[in-house]
N, C-alpha and C. Protein backbone atom coordinates (compact mmCIF):
# COMPACT_ATOMS: atom_id res chain seq x y z
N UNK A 1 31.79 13.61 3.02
CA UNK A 1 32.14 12.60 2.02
C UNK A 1 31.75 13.07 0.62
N UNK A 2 30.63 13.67 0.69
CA UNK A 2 30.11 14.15 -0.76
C UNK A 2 31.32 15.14 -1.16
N UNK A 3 31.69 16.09 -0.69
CA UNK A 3 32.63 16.95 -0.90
C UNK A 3 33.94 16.40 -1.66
N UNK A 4 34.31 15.43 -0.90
CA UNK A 4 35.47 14.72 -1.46
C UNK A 4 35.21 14.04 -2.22
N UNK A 5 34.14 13.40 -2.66
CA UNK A 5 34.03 12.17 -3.62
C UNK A 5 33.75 13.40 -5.17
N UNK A 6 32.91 14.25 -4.99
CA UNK A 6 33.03 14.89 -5.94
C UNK A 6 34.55 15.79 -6.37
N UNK A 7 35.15 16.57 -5.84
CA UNK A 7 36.70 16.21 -6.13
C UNK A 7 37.46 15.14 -6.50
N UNK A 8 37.39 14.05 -6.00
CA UNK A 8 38.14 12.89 -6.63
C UNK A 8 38.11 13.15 -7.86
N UNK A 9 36.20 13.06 -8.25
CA UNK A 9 35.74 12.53 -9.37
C UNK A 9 36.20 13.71 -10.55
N UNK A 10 35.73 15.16 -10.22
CA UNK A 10 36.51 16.17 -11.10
C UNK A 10 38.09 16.02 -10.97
N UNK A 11 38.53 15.91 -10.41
CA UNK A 11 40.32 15.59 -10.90
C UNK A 11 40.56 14.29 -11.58
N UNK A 12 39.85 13.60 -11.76
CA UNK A 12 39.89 11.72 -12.38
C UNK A 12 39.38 12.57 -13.88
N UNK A 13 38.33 13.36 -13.97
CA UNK A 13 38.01 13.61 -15.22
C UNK A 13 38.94 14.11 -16.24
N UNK A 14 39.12 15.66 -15.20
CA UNK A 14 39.94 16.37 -15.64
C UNK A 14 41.21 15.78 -16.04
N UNK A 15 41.82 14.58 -15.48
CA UNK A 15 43.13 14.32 -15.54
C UNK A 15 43.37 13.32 -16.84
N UNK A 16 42.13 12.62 -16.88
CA UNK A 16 41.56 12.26 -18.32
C UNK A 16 41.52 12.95 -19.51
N UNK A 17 40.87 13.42 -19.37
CA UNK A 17 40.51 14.41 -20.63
C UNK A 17 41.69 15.22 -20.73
N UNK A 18 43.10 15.67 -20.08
CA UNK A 18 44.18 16.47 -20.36
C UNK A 18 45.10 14.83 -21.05
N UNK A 19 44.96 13.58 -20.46
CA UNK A 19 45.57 12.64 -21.13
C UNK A 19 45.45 12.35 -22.55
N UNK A 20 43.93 12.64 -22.77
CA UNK A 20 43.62 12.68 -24.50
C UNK A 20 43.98 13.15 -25.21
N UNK A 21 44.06 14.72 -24.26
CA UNK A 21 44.47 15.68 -25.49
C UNK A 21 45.93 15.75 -25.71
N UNK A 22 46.47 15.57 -24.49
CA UNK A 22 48.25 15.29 -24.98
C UNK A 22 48.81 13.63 -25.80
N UNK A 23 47.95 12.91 -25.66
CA UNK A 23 47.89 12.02 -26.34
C UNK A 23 47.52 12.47 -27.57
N UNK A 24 46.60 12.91 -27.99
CA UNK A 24 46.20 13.25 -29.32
C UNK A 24 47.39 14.41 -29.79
N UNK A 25 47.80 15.34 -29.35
CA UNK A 25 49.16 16.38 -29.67
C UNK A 25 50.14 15.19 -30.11
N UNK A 26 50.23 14.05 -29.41
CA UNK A 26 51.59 13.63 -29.16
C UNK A 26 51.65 12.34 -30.58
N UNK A 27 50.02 11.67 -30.36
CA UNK A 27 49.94 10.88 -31.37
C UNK A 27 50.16 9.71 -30.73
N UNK A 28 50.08 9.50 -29.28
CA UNK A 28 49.44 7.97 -28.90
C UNK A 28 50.15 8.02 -27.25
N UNK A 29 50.33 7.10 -27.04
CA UNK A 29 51.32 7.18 -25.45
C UNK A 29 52.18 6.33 -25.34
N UNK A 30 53.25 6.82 -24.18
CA UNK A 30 54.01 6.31 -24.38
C UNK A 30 54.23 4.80 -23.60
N UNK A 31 53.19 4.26 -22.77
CA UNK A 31 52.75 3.02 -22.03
C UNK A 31 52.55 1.90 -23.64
N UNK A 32 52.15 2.38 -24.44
CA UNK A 32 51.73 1.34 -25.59
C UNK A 32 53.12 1.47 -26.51
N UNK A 33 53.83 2.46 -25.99
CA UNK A 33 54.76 2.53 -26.92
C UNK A 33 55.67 2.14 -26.91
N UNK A 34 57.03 2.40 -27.39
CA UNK A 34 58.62 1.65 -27.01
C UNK A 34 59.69 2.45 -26.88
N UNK A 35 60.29 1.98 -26.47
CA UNK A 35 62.50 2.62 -26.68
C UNK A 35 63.03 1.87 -27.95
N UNK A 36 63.81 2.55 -28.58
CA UNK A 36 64.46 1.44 -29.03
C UNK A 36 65.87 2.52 -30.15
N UNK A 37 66.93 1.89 -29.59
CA UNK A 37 67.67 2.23 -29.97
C UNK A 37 68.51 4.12 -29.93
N UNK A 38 67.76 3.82 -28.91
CA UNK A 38 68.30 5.75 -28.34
C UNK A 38 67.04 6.73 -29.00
N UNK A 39 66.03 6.12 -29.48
CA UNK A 39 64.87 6.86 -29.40
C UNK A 39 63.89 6.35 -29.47
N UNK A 40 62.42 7.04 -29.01
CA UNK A 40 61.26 7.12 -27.99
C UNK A 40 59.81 7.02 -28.79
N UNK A 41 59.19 6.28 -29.15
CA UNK A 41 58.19 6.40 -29.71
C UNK A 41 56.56 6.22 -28.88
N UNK A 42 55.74 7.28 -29.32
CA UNK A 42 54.50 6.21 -28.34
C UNK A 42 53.90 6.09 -29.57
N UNK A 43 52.87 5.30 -29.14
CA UNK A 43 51.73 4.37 -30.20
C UNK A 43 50.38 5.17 -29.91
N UNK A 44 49.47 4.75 -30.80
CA UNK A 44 48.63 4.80 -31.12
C UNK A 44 47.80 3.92 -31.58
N UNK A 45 47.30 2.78 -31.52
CA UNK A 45 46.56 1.38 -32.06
C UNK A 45 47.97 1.00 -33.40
N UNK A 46 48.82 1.23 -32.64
CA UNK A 46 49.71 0.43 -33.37
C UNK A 46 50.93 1.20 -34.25
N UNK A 47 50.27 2.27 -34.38
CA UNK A 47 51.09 3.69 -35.08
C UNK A 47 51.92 4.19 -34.38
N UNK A 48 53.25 4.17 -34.50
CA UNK A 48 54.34 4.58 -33.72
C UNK A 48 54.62 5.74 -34.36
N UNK A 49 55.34 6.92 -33.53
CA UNK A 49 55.65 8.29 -33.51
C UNK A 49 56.65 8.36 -32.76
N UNK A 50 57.70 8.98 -33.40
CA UNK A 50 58.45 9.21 -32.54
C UNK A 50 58.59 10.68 -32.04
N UNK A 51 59.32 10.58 -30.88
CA UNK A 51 59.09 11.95 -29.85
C UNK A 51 60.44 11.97 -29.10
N UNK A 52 60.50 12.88 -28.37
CA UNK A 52 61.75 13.53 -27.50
C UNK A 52 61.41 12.59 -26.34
N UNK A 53 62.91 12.41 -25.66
CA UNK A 53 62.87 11.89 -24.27
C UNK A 53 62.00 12.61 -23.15
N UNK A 54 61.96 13.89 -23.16
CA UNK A 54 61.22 14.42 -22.11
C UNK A 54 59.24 14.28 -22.55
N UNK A 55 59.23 14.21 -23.92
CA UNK A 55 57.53 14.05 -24.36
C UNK A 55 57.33 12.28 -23.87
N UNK A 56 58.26 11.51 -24.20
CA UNK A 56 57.79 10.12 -23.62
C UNK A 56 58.04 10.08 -22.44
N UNK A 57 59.01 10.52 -21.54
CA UNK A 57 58.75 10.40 -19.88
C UNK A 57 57.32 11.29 -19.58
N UNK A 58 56.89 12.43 -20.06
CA UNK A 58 55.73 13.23 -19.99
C UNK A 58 54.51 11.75 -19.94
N UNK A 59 54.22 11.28 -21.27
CA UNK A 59 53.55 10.51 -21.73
C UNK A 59 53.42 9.15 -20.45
N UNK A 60 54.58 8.99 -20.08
CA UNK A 60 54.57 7.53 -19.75
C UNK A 60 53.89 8.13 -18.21
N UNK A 61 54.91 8.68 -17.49
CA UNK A 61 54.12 9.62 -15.77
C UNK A 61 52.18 10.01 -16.30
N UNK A 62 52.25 10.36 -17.12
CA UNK A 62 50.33 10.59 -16.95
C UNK A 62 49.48 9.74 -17.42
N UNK A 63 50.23 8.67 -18.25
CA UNK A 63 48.97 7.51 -18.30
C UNK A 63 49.55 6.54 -17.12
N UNK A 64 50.55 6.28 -16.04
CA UNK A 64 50.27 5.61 -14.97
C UNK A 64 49.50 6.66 -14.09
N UNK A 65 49.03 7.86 -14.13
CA UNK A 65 48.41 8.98 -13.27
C UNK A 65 46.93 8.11 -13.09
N UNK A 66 46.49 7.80 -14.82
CA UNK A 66 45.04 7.36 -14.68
C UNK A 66 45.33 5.99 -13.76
N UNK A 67 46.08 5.22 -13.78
CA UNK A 67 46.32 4.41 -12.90
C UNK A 67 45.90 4.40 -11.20
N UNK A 68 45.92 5.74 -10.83
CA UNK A 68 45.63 5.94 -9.82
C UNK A 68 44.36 6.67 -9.73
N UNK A 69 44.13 8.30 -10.61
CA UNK A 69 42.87 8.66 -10.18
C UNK A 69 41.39 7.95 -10.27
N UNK A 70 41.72 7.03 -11.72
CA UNK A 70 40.49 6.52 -11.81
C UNK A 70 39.92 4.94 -10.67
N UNK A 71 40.81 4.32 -10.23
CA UNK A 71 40.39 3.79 -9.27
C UNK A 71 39.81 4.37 -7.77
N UNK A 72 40.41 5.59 -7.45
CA UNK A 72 40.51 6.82 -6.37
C UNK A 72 39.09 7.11 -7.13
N UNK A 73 38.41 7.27 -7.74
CA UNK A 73 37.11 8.03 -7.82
C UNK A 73 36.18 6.93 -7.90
N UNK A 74 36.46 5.23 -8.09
CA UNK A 74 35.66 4.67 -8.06
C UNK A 74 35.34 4.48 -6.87
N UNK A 75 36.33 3.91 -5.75
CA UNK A 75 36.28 3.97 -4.53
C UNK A 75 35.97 5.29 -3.62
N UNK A 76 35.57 6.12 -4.10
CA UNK A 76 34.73 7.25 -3.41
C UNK A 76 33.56 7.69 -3.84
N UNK A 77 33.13 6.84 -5.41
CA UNK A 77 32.03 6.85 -5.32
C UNK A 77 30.96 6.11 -5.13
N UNK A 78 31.94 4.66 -4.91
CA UNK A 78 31.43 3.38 -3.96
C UNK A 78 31.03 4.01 -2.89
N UNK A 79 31.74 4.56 -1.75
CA UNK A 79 31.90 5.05 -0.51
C UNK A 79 30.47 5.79 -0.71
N UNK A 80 30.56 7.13 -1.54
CA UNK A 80 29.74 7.99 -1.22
C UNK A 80 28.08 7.50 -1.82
N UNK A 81 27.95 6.48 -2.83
CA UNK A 81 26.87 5.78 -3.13
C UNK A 81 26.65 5.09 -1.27
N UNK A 82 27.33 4.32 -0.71
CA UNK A 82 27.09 4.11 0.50
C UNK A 82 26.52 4.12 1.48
N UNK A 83 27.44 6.03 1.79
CA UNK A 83 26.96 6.54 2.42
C UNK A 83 25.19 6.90 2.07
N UNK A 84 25.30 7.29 1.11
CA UNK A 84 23.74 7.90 0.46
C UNK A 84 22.32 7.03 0.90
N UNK A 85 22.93 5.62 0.57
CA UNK A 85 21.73 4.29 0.64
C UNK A 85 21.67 4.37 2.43
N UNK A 86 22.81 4.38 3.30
CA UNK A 86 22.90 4.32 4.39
C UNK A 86 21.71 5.41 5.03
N UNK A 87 22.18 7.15 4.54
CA UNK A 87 20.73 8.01 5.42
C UNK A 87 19.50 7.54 5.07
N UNK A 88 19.76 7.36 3.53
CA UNK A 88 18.11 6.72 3.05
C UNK A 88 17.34 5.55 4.06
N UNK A 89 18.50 4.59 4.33
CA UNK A 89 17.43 3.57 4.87
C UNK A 89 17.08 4.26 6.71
N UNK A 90 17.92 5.14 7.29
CA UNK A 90 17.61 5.31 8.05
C UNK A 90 16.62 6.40 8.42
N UNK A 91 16.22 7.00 7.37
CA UNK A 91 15.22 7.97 7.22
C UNK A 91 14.25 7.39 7.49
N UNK A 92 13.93 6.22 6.64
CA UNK A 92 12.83 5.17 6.30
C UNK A 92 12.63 4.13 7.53
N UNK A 93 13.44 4.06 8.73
CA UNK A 93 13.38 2.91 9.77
C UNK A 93 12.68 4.00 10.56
């Protein structure tokens, strides 16, 4: 379990921290952002940019990504906190 929970947790990071930085290249994402009128903007606290169809489908696929890894690393490190308290108390019985 330790094995895997620490993987989760480095790919949840990693997948983070590559969201920032293409967010920051891109100038916001494209989940906060809009369509409108045959072109693509993402936001930024409100600052719209516009971008190519393939940079906002990019944008929009990796901020639903955090959608998934970061719940996937909480729930394994629920699990593996768990497990941990679990040998502990049975060390101790």
């Amino acid at each position: 379990m330790k094995k895997w929970a620490l993987i989760v947790f480095v790919v949840a990071v990693v997948n983070f921290v590559a969201f920032l930085i293409g967010a920051a290249k891109l100038g916001g994402d494209a989940v906060n952002g809009k369509m409108q009128d045959g072109r693509y903007y993402v936001a930024d606290h409100g600052k719209l940019t516009e971008v190519s169809h393939a940079a906002f489908t990019y944008s929009r696929i990796h901020c639903y990504t955090l959608f998934v890894t970061h719940p996937l690393a909480l729930v394994f490190g629920f699990l593996f906190y768990r497990q941990t308290r679990q040998r502990e108390a049975s060390r101790v019985s």
